[in-house]
N, C-alpha and C. Protein backbone atom coordinates (compact mmCIF):
# COMPACT_ATOMS: atom_id res chain seq x y z
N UNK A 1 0.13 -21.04 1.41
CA UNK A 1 1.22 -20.60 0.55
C UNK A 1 1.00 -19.16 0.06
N UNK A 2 -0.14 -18.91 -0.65
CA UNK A 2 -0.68 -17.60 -0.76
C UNK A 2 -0.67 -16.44 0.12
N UNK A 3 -0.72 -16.80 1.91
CA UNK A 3 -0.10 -15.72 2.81
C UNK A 3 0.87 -15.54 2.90
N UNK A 4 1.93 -16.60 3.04
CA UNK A 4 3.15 -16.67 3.02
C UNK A 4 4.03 -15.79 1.70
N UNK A 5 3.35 -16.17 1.04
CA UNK A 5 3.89 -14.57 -0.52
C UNK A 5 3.78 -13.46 -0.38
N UNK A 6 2.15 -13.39 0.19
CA UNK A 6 2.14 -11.85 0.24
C UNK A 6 3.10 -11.19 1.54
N UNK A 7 3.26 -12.30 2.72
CA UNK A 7 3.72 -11.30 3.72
C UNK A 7 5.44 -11.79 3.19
N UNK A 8 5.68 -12.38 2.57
CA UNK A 8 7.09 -12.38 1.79
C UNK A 8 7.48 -10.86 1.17
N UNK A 9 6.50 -10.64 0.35
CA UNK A 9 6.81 -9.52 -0.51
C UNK A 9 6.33 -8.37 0.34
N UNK A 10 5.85 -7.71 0.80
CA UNK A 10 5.56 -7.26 2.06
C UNK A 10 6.51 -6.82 3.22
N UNK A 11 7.36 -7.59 3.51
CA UNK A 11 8.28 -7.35 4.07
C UNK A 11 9.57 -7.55 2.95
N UNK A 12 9.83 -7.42 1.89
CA UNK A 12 11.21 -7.34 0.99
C UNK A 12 10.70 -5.48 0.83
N UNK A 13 9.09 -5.52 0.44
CA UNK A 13 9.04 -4.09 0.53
C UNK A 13 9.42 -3.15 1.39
N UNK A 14 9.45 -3.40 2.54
CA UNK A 14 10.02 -3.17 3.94
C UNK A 14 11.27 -2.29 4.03
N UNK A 15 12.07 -2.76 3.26
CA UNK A 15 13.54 -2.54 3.37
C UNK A 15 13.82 -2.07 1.81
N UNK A 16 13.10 -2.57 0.67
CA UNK A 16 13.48 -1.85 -0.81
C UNK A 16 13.05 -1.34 -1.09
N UNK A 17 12.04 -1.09 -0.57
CA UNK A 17 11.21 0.97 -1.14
C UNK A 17 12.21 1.79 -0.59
N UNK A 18 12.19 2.02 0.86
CA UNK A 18 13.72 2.82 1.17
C UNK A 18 14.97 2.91 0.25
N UNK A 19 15.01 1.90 -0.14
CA UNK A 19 16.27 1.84 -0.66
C UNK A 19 15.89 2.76 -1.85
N UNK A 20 15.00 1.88 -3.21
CA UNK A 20 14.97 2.40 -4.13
C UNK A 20 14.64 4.03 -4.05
N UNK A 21 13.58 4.81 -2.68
CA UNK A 21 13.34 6.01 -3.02
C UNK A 21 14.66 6.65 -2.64
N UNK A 22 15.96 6.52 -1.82
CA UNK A 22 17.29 6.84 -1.81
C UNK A 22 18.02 7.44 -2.86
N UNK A 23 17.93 5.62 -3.68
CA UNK A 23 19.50 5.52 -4.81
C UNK A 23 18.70 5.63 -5.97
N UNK A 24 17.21 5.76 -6.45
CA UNK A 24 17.13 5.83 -7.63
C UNK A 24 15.71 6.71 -7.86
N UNK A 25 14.62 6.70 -6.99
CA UNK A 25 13.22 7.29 -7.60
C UNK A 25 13.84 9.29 -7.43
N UNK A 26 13.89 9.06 -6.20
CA UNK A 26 14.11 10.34 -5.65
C UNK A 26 12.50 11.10 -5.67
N UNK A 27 12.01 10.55 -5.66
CA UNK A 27 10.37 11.21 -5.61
C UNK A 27 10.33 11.85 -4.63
N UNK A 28 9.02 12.81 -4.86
CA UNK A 28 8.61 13.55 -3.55
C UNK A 28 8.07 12.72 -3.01
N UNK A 29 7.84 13.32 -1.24
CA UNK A 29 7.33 12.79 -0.39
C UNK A 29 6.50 12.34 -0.40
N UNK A 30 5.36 13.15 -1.11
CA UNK A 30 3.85 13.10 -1.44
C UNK A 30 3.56 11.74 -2.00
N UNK A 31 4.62 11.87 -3.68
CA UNK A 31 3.90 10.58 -4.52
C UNK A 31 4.90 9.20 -4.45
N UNK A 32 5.90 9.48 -3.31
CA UNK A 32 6.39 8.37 -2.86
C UNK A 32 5.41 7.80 -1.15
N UNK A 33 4.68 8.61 -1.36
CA UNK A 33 3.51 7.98 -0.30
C UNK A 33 2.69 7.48 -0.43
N UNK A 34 2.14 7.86 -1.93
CA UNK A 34 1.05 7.33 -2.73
C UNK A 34 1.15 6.22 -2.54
N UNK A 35 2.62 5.80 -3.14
CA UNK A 35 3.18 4.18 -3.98
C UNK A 35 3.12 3.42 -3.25
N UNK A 36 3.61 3.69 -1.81
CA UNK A 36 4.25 2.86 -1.17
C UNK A 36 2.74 2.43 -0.17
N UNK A 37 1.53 3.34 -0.08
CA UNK A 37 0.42 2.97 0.29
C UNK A 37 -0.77 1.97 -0.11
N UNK A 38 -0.11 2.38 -1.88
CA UNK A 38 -1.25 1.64 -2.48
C UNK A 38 -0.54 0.17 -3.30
N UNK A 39 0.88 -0.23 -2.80
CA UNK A 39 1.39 -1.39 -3.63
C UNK A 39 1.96 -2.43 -2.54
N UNK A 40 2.31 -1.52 -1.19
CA UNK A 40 2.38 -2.89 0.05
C UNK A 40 1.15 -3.11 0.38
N UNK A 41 0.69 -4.56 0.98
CA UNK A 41 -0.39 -5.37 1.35
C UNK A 41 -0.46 -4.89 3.15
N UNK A 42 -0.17 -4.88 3.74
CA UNK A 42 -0.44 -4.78 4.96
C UNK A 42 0.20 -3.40 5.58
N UNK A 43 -0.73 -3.05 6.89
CA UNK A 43 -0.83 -1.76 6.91
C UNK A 43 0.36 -1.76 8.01
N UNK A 44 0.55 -2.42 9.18
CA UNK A 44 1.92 -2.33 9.04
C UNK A 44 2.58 -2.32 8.77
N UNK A 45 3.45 -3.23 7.66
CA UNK A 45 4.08 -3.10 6.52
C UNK A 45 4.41 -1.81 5.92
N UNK A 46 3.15 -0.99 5.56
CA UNK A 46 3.28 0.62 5.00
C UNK A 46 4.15 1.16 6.41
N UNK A 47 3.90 1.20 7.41
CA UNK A 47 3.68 2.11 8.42
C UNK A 47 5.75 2.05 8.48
N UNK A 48 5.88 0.53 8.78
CA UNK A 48 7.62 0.12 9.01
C UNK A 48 8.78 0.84 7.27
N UNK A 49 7.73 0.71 6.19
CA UNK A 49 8.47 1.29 5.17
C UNK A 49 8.60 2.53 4.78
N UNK A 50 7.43 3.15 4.97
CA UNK A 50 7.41 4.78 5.16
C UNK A 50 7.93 5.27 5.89
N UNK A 51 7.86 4.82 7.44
CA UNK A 51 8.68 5.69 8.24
C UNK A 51 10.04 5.69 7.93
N UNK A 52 10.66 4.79 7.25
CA UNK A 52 12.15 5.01 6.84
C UNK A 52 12.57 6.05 5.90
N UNK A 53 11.41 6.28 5.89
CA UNK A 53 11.79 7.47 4.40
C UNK A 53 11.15 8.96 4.62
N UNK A 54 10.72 8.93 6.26
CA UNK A 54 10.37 9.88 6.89
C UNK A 54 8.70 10.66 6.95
N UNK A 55 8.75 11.34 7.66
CA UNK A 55 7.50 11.80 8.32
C UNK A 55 6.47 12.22 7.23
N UNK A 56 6.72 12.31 6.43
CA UNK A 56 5.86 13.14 5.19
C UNK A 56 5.73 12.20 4.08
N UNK A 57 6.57 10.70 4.14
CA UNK A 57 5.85 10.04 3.01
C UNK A 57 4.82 9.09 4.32
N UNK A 58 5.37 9.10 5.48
CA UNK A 58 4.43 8.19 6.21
C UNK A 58 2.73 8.53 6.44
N UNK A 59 3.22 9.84 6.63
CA UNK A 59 1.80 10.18 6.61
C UNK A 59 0.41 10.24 5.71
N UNK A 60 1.13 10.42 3.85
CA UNK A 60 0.04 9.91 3.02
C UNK A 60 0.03 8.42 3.06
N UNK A 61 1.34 7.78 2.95
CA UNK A 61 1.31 6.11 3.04
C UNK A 61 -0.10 5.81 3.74
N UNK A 62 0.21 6.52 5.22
CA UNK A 62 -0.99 5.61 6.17
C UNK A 62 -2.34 6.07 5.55
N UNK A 63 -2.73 7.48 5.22
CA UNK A 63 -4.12 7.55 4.53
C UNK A 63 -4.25 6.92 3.06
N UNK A 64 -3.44 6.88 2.21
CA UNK A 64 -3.52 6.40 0.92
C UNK A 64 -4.00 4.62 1.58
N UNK A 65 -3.14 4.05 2.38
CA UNK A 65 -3.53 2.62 2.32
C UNK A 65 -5.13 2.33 3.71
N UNK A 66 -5.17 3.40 4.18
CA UNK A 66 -6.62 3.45 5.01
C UNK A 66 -7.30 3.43 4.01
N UNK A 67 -7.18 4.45 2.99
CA UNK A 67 -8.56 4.73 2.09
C UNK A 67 -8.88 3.47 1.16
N UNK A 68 -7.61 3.02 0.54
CA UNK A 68 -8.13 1.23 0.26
C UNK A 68 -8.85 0.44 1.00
N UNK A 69 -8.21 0.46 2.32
CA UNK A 69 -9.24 -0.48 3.50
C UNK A 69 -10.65 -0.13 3.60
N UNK A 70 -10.33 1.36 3.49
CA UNK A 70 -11.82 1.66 3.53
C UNK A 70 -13.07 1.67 2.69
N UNK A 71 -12.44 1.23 1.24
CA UNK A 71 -13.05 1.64 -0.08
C UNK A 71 -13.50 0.17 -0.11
N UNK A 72 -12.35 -0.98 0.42
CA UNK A 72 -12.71 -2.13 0.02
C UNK A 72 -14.43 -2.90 0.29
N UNK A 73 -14.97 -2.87 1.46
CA UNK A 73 -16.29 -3.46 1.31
C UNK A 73 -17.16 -2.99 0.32
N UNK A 74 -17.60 -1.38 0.52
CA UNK A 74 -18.20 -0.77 -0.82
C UNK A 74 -17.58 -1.35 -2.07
N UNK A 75 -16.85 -1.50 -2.46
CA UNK A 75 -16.55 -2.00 -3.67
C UNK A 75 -16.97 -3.36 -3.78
N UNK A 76 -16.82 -4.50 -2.77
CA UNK A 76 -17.55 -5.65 -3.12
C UNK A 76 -19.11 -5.31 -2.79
N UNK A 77 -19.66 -4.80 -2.15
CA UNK A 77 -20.76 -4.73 -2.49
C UNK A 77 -21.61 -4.52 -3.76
N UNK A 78 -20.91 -3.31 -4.71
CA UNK A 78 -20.99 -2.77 -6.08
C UNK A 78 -20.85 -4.13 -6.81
N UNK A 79 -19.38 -4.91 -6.51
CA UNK A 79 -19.10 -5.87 -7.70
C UNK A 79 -20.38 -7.13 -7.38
N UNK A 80 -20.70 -7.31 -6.18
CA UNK A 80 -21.79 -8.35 -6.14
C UNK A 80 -23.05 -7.73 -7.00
N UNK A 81 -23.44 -6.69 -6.83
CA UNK A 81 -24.44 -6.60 -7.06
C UNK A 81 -24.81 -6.75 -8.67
N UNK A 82 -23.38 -6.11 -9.10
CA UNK A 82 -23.51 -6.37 -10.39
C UNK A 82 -22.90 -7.54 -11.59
N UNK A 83 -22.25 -8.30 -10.44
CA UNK A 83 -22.41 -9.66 -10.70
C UNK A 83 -23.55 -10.44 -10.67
N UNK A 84 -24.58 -9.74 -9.78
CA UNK A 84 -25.87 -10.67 -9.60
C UNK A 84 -26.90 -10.00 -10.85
N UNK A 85 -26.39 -8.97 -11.42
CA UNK A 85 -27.47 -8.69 -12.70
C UNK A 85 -26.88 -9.34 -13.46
N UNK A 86 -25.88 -9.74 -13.52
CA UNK A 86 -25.24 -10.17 -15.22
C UNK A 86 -25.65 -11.37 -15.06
N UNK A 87 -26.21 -12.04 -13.85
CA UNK A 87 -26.60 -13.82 -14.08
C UNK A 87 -28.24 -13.54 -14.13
């Protein structure tokens, strides 16, 4: 049930980030690349919603949501470790 949500919302993002950066954010490219990198779950997902909104938010999208992927093990490593001092 828990995959099924995320790739639910995931793909509604798909089609309403476009929309909303259209009819209402109007953001730049830049920090509508940020958003849309670091608040959809899957990296396809970024790749199908950014490109609708063109070449220049796709391109931070895809590094903004790499650099999560990439940050993620180091970071559980950090949180284990310092989960294992606090016991």
């Amino acid at each position: 049930m828990a995959v099924a949500t995320v790739v639910l919302f995931g793909t509604l993002g798909m089609f309403i980030y476009p929309l909303m950066q259209s009819l209402l954010l109007h953001w730049p490219d830049h920090l509508m690349g940020i958003y849309t990198g670091a608040t959809i779950h899957e990296v396809a997902q970024v790749v199908a919603a950014s490109h609708a909104m063109g070449e220049g938010v796709t391109g931070v999208a895809v590094i903004t949501k790499l650099t999560r992927v990439l940050l993620l093990a180091p970071f559980l490593i950090v949180l284990s470790v310092f989960l294992q001092r606090k016991n």
